[in-house]
PDB file of N, CA and C in Angstrom:
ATOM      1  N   UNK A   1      52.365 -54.080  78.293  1.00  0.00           N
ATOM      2  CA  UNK A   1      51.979 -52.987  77.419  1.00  0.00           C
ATOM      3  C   UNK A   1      51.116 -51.958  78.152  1.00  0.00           C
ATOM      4  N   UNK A   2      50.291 -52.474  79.656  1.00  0.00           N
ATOM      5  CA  UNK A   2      49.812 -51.602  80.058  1.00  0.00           C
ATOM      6  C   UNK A   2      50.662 -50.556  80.699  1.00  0.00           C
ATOM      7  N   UNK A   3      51.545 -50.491  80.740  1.00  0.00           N
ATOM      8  CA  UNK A   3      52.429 -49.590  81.389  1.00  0.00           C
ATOM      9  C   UNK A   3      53.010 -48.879  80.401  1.00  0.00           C
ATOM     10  N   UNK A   4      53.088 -49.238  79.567  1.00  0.00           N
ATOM     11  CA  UNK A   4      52.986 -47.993  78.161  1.00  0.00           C
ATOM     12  C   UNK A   4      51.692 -46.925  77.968  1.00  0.00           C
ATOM     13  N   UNK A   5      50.771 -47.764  78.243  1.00  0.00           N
ATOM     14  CA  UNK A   5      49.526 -46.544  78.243  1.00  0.00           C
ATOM     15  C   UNK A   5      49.425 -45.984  79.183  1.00  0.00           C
ATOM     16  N   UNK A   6      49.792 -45.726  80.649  1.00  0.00           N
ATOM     17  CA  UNK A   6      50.117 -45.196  81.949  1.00  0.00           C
ATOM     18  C   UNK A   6      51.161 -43.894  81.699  1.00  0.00           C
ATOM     19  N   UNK A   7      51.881 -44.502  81.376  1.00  0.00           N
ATOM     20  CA  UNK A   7      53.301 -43.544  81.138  1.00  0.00           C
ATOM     21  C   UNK A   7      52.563 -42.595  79.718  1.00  0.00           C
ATOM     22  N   UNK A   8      52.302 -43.137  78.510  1.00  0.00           N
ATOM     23  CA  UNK A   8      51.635 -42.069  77.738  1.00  0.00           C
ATOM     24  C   UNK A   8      50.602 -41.198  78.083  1.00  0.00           C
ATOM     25  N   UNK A   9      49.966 -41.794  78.707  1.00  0.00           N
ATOM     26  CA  UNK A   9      48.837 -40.812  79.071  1.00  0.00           C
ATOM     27  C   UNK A   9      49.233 -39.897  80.046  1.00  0.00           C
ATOM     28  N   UNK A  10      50.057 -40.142  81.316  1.00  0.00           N
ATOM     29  CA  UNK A  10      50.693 -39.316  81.963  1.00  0.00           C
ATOM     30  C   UNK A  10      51.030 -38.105  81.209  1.00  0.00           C
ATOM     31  N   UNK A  11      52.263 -38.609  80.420  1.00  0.00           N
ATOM     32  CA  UNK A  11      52.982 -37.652  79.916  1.00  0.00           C
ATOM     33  C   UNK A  11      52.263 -36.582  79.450  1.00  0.00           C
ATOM     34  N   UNK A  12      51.288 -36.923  78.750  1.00  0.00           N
ATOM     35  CA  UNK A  12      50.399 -36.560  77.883  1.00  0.00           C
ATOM     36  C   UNK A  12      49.666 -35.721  78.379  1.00  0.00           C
ATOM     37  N   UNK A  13      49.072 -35.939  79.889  1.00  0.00           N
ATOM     38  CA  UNK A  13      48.004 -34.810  80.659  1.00  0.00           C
ATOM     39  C   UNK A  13      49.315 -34.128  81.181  1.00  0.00           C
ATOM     40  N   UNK A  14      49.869 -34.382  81.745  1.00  0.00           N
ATOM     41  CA  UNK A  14      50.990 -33.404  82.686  1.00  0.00           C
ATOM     42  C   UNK A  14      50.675 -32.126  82.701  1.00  0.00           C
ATOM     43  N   UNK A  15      51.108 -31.889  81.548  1.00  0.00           N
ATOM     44  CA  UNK A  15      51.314 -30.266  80.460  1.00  0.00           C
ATOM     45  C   UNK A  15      50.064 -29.833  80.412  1.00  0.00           C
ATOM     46  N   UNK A  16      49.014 -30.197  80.362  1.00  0.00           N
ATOM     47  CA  UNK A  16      47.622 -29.773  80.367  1.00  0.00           C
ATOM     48  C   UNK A  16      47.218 -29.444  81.872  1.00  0.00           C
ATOM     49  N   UNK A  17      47.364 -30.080  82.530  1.00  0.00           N
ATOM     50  CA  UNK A  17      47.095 -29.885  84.229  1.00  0.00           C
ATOM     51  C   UNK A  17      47.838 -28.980  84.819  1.00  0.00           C
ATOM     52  N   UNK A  18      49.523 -28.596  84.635  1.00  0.00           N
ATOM     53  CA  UNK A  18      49.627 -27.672  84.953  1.00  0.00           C
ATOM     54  C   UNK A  18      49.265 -26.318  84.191  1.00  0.00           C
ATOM     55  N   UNK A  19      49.735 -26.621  83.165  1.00  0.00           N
ATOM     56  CA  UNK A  19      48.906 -25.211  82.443  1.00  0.00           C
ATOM     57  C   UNK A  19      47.128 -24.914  82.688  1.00  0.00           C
ATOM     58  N   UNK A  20      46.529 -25.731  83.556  1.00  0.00           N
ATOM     59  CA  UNK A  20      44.997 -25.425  83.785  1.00  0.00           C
ATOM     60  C   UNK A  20      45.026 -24.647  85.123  1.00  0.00           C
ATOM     61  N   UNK A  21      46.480 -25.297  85.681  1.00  0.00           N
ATOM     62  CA  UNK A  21      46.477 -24.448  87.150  1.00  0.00           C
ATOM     63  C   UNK A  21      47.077 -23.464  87.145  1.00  0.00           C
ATOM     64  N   UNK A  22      47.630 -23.362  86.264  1.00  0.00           N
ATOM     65  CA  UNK A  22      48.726 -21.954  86.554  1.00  0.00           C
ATOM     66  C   UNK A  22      47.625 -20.916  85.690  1.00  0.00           C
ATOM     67  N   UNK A  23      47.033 -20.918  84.870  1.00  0.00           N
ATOM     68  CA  UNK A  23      46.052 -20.249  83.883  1.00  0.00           C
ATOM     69  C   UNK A  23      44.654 -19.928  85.492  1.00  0.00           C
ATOM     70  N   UNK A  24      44.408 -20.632  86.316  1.00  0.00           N
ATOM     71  CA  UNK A  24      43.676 -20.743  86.915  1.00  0.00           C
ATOM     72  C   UNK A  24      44.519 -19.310  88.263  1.00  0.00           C
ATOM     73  N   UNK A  25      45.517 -19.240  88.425  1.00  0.00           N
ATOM     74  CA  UNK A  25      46.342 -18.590  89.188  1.00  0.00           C
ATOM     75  C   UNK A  25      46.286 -17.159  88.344  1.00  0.00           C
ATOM     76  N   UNK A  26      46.779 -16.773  87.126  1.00  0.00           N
ATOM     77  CA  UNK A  26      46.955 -15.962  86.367  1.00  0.00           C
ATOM     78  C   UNK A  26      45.233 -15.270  86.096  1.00  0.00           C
ATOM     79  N   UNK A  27      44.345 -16.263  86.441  1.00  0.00           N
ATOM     80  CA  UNK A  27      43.198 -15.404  85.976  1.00  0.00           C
ATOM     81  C   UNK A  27      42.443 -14.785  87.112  1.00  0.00           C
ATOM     82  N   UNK A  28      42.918 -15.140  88.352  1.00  0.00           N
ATOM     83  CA  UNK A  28      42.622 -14.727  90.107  1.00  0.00           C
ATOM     84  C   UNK A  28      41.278 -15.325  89.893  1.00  0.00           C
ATOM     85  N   UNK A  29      40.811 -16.346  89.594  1.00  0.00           N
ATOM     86  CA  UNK A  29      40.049 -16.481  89.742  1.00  0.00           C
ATOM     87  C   UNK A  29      39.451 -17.746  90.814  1.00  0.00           C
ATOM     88  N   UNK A  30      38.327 -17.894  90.991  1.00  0.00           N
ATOM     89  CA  UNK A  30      37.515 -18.806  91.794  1.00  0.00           C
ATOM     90  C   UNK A  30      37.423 -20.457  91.159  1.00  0.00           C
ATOM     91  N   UNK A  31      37.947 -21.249  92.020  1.00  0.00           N
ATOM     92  CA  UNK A  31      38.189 -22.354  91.578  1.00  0.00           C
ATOM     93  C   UNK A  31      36.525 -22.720  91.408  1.00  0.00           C
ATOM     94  N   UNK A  32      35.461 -22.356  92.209  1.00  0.00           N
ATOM     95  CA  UNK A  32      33.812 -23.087  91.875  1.00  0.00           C
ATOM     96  C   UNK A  32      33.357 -21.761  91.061  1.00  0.00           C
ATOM     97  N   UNK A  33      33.660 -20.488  90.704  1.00  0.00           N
ATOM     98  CA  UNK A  33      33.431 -20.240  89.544  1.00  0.00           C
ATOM     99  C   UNK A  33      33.709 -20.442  88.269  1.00  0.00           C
ATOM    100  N   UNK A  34      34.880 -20.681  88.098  1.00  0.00           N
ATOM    101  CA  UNK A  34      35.572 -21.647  86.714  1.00  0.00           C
ATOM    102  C   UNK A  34      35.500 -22.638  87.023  1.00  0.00           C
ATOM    103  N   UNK A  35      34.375 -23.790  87.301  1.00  0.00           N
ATOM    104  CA  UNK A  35      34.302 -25.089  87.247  1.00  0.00           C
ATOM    105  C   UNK A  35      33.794 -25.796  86.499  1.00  0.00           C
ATOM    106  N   UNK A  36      32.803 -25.366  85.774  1.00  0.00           N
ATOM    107  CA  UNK A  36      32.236 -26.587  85.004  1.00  0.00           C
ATOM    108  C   UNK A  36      32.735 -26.476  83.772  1.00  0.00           C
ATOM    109  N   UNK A  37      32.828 -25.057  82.922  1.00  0.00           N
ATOM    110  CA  UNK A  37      33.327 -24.909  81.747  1.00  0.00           C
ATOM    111  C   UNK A  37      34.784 -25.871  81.530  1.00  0.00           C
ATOM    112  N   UNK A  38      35.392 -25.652  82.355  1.00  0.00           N
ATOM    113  CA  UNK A  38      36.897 -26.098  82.156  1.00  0.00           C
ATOM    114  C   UNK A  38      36.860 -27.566  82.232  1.00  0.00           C
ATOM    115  N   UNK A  39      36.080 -27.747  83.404  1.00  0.00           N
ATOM    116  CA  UNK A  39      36.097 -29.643  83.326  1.00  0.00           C
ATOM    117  C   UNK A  39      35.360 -30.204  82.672  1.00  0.00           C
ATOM    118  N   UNK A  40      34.359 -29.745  81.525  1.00  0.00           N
ATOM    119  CA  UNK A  40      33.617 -30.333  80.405  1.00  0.00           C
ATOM    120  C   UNK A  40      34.922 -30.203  79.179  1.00  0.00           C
ATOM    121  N   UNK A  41      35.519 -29.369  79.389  1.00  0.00           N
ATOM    122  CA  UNK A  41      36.787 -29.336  78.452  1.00  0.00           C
ATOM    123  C   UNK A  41      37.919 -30.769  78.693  1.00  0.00           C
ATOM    124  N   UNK A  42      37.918 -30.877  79.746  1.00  0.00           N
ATOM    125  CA  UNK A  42      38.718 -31.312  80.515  1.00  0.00           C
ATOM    126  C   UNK A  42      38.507 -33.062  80.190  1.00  0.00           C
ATOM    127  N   UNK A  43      37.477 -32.875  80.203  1.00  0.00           N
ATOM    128  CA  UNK A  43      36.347 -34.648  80.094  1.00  0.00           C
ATOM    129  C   UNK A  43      36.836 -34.996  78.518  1.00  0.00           C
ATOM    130  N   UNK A  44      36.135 -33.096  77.317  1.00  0.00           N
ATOM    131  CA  UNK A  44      36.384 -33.927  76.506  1.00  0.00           C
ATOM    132  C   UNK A  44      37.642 -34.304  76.064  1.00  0.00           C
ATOM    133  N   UNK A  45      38.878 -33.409  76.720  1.00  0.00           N
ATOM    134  CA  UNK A  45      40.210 -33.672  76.230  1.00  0.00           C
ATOM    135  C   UNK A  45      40.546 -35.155  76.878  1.00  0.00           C
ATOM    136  N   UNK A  46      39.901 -36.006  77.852  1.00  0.00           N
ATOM    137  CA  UNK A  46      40.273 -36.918  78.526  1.00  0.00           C
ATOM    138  C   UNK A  46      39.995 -37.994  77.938  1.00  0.00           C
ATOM    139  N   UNK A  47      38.871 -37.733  76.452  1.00  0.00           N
ATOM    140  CA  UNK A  47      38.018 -38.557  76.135  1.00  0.00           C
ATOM    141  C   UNK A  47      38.810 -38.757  74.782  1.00  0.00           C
ATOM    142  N   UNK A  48      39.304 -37.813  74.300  1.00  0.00           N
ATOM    143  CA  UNK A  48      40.022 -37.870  72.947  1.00  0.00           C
ATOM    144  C   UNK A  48      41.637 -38.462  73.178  1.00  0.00           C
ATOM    145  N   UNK A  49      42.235 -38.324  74.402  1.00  0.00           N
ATOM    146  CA  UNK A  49      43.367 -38.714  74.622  1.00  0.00           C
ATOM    147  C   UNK A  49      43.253 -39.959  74.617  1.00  0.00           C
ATOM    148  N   UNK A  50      42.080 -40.841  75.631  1.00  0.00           N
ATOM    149  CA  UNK A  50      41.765 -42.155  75.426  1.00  0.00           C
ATOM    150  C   UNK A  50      41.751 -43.189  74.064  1.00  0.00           C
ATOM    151  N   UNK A  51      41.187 -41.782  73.248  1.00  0.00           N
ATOM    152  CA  UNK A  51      40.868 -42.477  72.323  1.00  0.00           C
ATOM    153  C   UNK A  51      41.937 -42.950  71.216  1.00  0.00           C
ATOM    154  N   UNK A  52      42.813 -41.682  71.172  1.00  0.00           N
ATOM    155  CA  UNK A  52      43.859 -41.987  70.510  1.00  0.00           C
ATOM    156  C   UNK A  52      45.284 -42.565  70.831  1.00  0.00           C
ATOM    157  N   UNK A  53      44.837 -42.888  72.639  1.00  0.00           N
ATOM    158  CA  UNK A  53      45.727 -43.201  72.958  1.00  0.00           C
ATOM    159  C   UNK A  53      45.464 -45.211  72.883  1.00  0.00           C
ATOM    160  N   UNK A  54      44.317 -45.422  72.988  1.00  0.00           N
ATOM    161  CA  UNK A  54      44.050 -46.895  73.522  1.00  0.00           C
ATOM    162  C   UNK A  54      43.596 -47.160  71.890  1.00  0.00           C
ATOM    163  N   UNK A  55      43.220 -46.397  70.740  1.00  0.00           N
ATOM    164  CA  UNK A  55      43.531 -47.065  69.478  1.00  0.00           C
ATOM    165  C   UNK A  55      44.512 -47.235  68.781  1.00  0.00           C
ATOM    166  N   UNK A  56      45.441 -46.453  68.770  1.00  0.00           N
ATOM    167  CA  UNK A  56      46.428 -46.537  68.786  1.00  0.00           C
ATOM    168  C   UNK A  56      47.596 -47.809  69.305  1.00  0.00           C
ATOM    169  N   UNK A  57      47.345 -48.349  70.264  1.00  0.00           N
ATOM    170  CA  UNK A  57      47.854 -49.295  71.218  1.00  0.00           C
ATOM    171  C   UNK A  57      47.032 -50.533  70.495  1.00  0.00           C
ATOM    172  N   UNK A  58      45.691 -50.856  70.288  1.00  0.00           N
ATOM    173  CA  UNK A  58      45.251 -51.543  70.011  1.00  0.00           C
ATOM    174  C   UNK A  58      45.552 -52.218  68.083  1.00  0.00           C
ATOM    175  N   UNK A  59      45.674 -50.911  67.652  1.00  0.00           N
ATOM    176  CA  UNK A  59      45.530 -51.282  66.254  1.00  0.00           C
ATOM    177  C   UNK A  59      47.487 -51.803  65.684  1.00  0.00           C
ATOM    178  N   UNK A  60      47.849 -51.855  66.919  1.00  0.00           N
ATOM    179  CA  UNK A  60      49.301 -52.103  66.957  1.00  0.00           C
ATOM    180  C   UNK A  60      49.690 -53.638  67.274  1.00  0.00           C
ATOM    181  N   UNK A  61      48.374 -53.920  68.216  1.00  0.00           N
ATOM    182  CA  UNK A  61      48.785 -55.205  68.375  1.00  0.00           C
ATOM    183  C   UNK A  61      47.871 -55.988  67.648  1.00  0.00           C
ATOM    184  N   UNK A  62      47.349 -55.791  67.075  1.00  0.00           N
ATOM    185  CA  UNK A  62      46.431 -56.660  65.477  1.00  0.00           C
ATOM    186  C   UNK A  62      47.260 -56.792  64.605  1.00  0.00           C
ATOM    187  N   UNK A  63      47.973 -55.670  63.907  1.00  0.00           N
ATOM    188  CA  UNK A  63      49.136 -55.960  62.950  1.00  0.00           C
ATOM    189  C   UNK A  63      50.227 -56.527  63.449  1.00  0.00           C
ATOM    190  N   UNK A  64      50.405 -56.417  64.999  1.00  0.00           N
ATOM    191  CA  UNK A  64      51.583 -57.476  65.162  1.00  0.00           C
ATOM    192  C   UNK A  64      51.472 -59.011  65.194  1.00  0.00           C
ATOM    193  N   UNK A  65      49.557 -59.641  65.255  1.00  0.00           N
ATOM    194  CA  UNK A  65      49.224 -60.533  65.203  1.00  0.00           C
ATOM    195  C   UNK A  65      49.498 -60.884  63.784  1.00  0.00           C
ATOM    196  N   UNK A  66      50.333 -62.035  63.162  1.00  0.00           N
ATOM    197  CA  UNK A  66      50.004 -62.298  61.555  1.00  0.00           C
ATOM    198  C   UNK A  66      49.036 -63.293  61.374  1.00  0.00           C
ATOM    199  N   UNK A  67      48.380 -63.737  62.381  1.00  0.00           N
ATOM    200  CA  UNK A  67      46.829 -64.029  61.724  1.00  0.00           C
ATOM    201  C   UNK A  67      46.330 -63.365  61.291  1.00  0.00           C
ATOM    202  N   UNK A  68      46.338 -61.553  61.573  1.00  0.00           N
ATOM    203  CA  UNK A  68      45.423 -60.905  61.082  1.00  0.00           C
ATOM    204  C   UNK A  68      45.875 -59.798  59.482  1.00  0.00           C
ATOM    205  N   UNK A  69      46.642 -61.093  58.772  1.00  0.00           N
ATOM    206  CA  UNK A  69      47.306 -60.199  57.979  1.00  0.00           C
ATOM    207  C   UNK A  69      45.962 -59.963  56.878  1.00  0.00           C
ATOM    208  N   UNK A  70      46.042 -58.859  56.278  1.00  0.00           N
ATOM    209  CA  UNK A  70      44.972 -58.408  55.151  1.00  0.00           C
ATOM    210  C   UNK A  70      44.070 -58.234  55.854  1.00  0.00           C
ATOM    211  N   UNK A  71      43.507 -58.694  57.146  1.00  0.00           N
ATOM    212  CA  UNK A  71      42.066 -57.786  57.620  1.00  0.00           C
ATOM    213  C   UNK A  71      41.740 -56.673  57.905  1.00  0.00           C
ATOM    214  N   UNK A  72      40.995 -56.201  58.186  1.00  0.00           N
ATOM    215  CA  UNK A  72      40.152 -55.201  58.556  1.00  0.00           C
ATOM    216  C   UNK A  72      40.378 -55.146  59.954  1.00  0.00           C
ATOM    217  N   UNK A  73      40.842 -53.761  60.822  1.00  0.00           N
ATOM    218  CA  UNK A  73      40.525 -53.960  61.869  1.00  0.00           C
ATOM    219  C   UNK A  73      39.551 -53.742  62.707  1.00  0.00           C
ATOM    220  N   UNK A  74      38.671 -54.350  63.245  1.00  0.00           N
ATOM    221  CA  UNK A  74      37.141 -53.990  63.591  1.00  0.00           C
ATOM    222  C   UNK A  74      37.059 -54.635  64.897  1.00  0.00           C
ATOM    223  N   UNK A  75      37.553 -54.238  65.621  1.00  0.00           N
ATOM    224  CA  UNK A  75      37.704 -54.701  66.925  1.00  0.00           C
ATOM    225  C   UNK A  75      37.888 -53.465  67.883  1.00  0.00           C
ATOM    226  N   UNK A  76      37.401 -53.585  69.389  1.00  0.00           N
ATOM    227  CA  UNK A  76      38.004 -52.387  70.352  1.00  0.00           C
ATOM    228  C   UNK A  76      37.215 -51.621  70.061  1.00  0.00           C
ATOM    229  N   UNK A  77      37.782 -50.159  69.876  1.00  0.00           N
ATOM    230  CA  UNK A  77      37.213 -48.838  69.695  1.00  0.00           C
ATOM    231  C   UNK A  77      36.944 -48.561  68.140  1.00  0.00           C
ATOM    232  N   UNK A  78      37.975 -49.625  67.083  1.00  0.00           N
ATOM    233  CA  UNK A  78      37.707 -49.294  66.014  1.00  0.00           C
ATOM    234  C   UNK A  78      36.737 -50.065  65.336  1.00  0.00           C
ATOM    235  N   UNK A  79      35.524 -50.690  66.343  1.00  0.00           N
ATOM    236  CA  UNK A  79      34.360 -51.007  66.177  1.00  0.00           C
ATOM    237  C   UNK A  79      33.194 -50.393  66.044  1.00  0.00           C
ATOM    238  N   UNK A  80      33.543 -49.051  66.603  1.00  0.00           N
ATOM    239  CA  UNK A  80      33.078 -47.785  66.680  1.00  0.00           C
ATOM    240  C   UNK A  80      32.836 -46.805  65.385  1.00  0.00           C
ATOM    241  N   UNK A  81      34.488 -46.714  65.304  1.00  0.00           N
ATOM    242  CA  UNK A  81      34.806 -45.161  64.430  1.00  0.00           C
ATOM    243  C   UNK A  81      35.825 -46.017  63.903  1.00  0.00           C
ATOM    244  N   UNK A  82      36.193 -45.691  62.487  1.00  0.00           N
ATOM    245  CA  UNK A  82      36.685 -46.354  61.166  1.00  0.00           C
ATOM    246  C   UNK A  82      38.488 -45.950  62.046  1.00  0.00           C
ATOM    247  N   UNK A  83      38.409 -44.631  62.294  1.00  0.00           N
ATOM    248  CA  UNK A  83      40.118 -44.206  62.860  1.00  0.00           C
ATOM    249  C   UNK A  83      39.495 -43.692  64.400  1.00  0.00           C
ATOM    250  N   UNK A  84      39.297 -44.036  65.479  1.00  0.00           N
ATOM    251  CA  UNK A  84      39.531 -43.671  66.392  1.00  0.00           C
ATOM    252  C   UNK A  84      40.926 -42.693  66.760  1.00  0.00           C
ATOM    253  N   UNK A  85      41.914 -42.576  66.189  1.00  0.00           N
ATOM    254  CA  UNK A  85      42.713 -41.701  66.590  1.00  0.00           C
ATOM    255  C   UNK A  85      42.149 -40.494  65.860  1.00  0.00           C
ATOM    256  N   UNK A  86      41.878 -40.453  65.000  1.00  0.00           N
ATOM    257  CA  UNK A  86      41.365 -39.241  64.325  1.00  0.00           C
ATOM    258  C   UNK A  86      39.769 -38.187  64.986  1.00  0.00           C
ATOM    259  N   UNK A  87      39.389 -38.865  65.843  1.00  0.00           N
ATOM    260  CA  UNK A  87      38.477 -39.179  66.422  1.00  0.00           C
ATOM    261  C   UNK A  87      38.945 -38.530  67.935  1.00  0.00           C
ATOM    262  N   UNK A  88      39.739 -39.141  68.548  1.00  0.00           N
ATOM    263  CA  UNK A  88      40.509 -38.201  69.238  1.00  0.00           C
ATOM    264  C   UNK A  88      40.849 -37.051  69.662  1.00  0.00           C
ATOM    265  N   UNK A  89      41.726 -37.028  68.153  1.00  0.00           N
ATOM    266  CA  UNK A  89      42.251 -35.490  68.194  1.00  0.00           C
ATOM    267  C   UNK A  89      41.113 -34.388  67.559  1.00  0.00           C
ATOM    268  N   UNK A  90      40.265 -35.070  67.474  1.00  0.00           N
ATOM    269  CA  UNK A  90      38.901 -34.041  67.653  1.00  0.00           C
ATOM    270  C   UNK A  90      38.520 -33.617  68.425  1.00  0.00           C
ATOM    271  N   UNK A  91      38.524 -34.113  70.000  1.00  0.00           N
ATOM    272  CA  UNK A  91      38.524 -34.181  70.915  1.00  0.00           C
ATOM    273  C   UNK A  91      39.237 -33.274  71.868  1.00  0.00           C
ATOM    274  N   UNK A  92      40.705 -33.467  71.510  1.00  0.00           N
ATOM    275  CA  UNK A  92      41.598 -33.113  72.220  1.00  0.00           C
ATOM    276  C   UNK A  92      42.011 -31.467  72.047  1.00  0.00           C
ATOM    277  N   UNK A  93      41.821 -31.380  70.531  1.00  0.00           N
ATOM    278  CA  UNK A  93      41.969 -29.884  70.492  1.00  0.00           C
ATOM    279  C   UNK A  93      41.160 -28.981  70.886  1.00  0.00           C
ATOM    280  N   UNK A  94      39.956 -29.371  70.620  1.00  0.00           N
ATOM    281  CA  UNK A  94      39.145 -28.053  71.098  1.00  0.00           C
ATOM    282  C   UNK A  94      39.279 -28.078  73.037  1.00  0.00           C
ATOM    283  N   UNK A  95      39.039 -29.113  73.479  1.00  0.00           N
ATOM    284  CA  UNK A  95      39.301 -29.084  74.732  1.00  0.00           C
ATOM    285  C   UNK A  95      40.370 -28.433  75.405  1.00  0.00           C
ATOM    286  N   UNK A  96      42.111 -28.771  74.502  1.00  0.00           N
ATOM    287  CA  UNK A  96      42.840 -28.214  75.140  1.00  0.00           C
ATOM    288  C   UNK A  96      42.551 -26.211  74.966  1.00  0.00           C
ATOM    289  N   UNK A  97      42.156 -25.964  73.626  1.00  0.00           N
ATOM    290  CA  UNK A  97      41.701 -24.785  73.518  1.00  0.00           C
ATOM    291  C   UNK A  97      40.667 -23.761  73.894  1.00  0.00           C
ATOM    292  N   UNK A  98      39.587 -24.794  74.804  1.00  0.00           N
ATOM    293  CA  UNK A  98      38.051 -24.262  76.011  1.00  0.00           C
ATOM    294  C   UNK A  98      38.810 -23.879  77.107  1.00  0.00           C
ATOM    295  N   UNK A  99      39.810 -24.478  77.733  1.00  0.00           N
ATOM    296  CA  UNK A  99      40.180 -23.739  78.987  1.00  0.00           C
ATOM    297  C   UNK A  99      40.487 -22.689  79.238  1.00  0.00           C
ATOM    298  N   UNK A 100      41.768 -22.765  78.740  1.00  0.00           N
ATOM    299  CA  UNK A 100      42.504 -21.458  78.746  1.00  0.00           C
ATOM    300  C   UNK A 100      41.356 -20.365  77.842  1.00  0.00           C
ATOM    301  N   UNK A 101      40.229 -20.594  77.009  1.00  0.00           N
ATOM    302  CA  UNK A 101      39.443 -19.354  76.731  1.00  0.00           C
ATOM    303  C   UNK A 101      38.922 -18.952  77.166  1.00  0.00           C
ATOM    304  N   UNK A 102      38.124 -20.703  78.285  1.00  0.00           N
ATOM    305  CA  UNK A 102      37.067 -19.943  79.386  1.00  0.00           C
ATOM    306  C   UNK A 102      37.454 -19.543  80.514  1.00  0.00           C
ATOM    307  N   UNK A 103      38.933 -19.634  80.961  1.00  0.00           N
ATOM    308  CA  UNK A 103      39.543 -18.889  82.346  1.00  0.00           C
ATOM    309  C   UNK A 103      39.425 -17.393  81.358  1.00  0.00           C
ATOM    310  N   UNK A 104      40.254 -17.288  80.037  1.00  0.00           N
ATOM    311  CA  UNK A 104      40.472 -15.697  79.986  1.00  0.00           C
ATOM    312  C   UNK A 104      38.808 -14.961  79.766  1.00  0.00           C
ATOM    313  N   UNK A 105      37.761 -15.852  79.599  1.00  0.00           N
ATOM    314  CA  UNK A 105      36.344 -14.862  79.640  1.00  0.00           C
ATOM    315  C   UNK A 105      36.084 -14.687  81.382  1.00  0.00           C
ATOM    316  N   UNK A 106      36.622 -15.341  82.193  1.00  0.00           N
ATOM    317  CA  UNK A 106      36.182 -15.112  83.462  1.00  0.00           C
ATOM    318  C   UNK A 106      37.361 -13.933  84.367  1.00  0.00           C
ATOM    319  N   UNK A 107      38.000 -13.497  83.295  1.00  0.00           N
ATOM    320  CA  UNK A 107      38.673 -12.464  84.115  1.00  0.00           C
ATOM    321  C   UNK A 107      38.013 -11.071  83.321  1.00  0.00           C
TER     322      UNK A 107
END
Protein backbone atom coordinates (compact mmCIF):
# COMPACT_ATOMS: atom_id res chain seq x y z
CA UNK A 1 0.00 0.00 0.00
CA UNK A 2 3.01 2.08 0.39
CA UNK A 3 3.46 2.41 -3.13
CA UNK A 4 0.09 3.74 -3.53
CA UNK A 5 0.98 6.72 -1.43
CA UNK A 6 4.29 7.31 -3.58
CA UNK A 7 2.55 7.20 -6.81
CA UNK A 8 -0.38 9.56 -5.29
CA UNK A 9 1.55 11.95 -3.96
CA UNK A 10 3.74 12.09 -7.01
CA UNK A 11 1.04 12.53 -9.19
CA UNK A 12 -0.31 14.92 -7.07
CA UNK A 13 2.87 17.42 -6.71
CA UNK A 14 3.93 16.98 -10.41
CA UNK A 15 1.48 19.69 -11.67
CA UNK A 16 2.33 21.97 -8.85
CA UNK A 17 6.20 21.85 -9.38
CA UNK A 18 6.06 22.44 -12.77
CA UNK A 19 3.66 25.11 -12.75
CA UNK A 20 6.01 26.78 -9.78
CA UNK A 21 8.78 26.63 -12.37
CA UNK A 22 7.43 27.70 -15.32
CA UNK A 23 5.45 30.71 -13.27
CA UNK A 24 9.03 31.25 -11.87
CA UNK A 25 10.36 31.60 -15.74
CA UNK A 26 7.30 33.76 -16.82
CA UNK A 27 7.88 36.16 -13.91
CA UNK A 28 11.95 36.72 -14.86
CA UNK A 29 12.41 36.53 -11.77
CA UNK A 30 15.22 35.65 -9.05
CA UNK A 31 15.09 32.27 -7.77
CA UNK A 32 16.58 33.81 -3.88
CA UNK A 33 14.24 36.63 -4.38
CA UNK A 34 11.05 34.55 -4.69
CA UNK A 35 12.15 32.18 -2.05
CA UNK A 36 10.64 32.09 0.99
CA UNK A 37 7.10 33.23 0.11
CA UNK A 38 6.63 30.39 -2.34
CA UNK A 39 8.22 27.65 -0.21
CA UNK A 40 6.12 28.51 2.95
CA UNK A 41 3.33 27.93 0.36
CA UNK A 42 4.95 25.10 -0.78
CA UNK A 43 5.41 23.45 2.95
CA UNK A 44 1.90 24.32 3.51
CA UNK A 45 0.60 22.64 0.30
CA UNK A 46 3.02 19.64 1.28
CA UNK A 47 1.44 19.54 4.59
CA UNK A 48 -2.21 19.36 3.43
CA UNK A 49 -1.42 16.83 0.66
CA UNK A 50 0.02 14.61 3.50
CA UNK A 51 -2.71 15.01 5.22
CA UNK A 52 -5.28 14.07 2.99
CA UNK A 53 -3.33 11.90 1.41
CA UNK A 54 -2.08 9.52 4.50
CA UNK A 55 -5.82 9.93 6.08
CA UNK A 56 -7.29 8.99 3.61
CA UNK A 57 -5.13 5.71 3.18
CA UNK A 58 -5.44 5.17 6.77
CA UNK A 59 -9.15 5.54 7.40
CA UNK A 60 -9.41 2.88 4.52
CA UNK A 61 -7.69 0.36 6.13
CA UNK A 62 -9.75 0.51 9.57
CA UNK A 63 -12.95 -0.06 7.66
CA UNK A 64 -11.36 -2.76 5.82
CA UNK A 65 -10.48 -4.21 9.28
CA UNK A 66 -14.07 -5.85 10.49
CA UNK A 67 -12.94 -5.76 13.93
CA UNK A 68 -13.41 -2.32 13.69
CA UNK A 69 -16.94 -2.42 12.60
CA UNK A 70 -19.17 0.50 14.37
CA UNK A 71 -16.07 2.31 15.80
CA UNK A 72 -14.85 5.43 15.83
CA UNK A 73 -11.85 6.07 14.03
CA UNK A 74 -9.29 7.61 16.37
CA UNK A 75 -6.19 6.47 15.39
CA UNK A 76 -3.13 8.06 13.07
CA UNK A 77 -3.81 11.56 12.11
CA UNK A 78 -7.45 11.19 12.91
CA UNK A 79 -6.28 11.38 16.48
CA UNK A 80 -5.69 14.77 15.79
CA UNK A 81 -8.50 16.33 13.64
CA UNK A 82 -12.05 14.60 13.55
CA UNK A 83 -11.48 14.60 9.20
CA UNK A 84 -7.97 15.09 8.48
CA UNK A 85 -8.76 15.18 4.82
CA UNK A 86 -10.76 18.15 5.29
CA UNK A 87 -7.98 19.49 7.09
CA UNK A 88 -5.88 19.11 4.18
CA UNK A 89 -7.54 20.65 1.66
CA UNK A 90 -7.28 23.62 3.83
CA UNK A 91 -4.03 23.44 3.35
CA UNK A 92 -3.67 22.72 -0.06
CA UNK A 93 -5.66 25.45 -1.53
CA UNK A 94 -4.46 28.40 -0.29
CA UNK A 95 -0.93 27.16 -0.86
CA UNK A 96 -1.54 26.10 -4.32
CA UNK A 97 -3.04 29.75 -4.67
CA UNK A 98 0.29 31.85 -2.59
CA UNK A 99 2.55 31.01 -5.39
CA UNK A 100 1.54 31.83 -8.38
CA UNK A 101 0.26 35.33 -6.39
CA UNK A 102 3.49 35.81 -4.84
CA UNK A 103 5.60 35.26 -8.19
CA UNK A 104 2.86 37.72 -9.93
CA UNK A 105 3.56 40.54 -6.86
CA UNK A 106 7.30 40.12 -7.61
CA UNK A 107 7.08 41.10 -11.17
Amino acid sequence: MTHVLIVTAAVAAAPFVVLWGISLVVANASIVDLFWGPSFAMVAWAVGMYFETVGDLQLRRFKADLANEGLVMDQGLWRYTRHPNYFGGAKTCPGSYHVPAWLQAGT
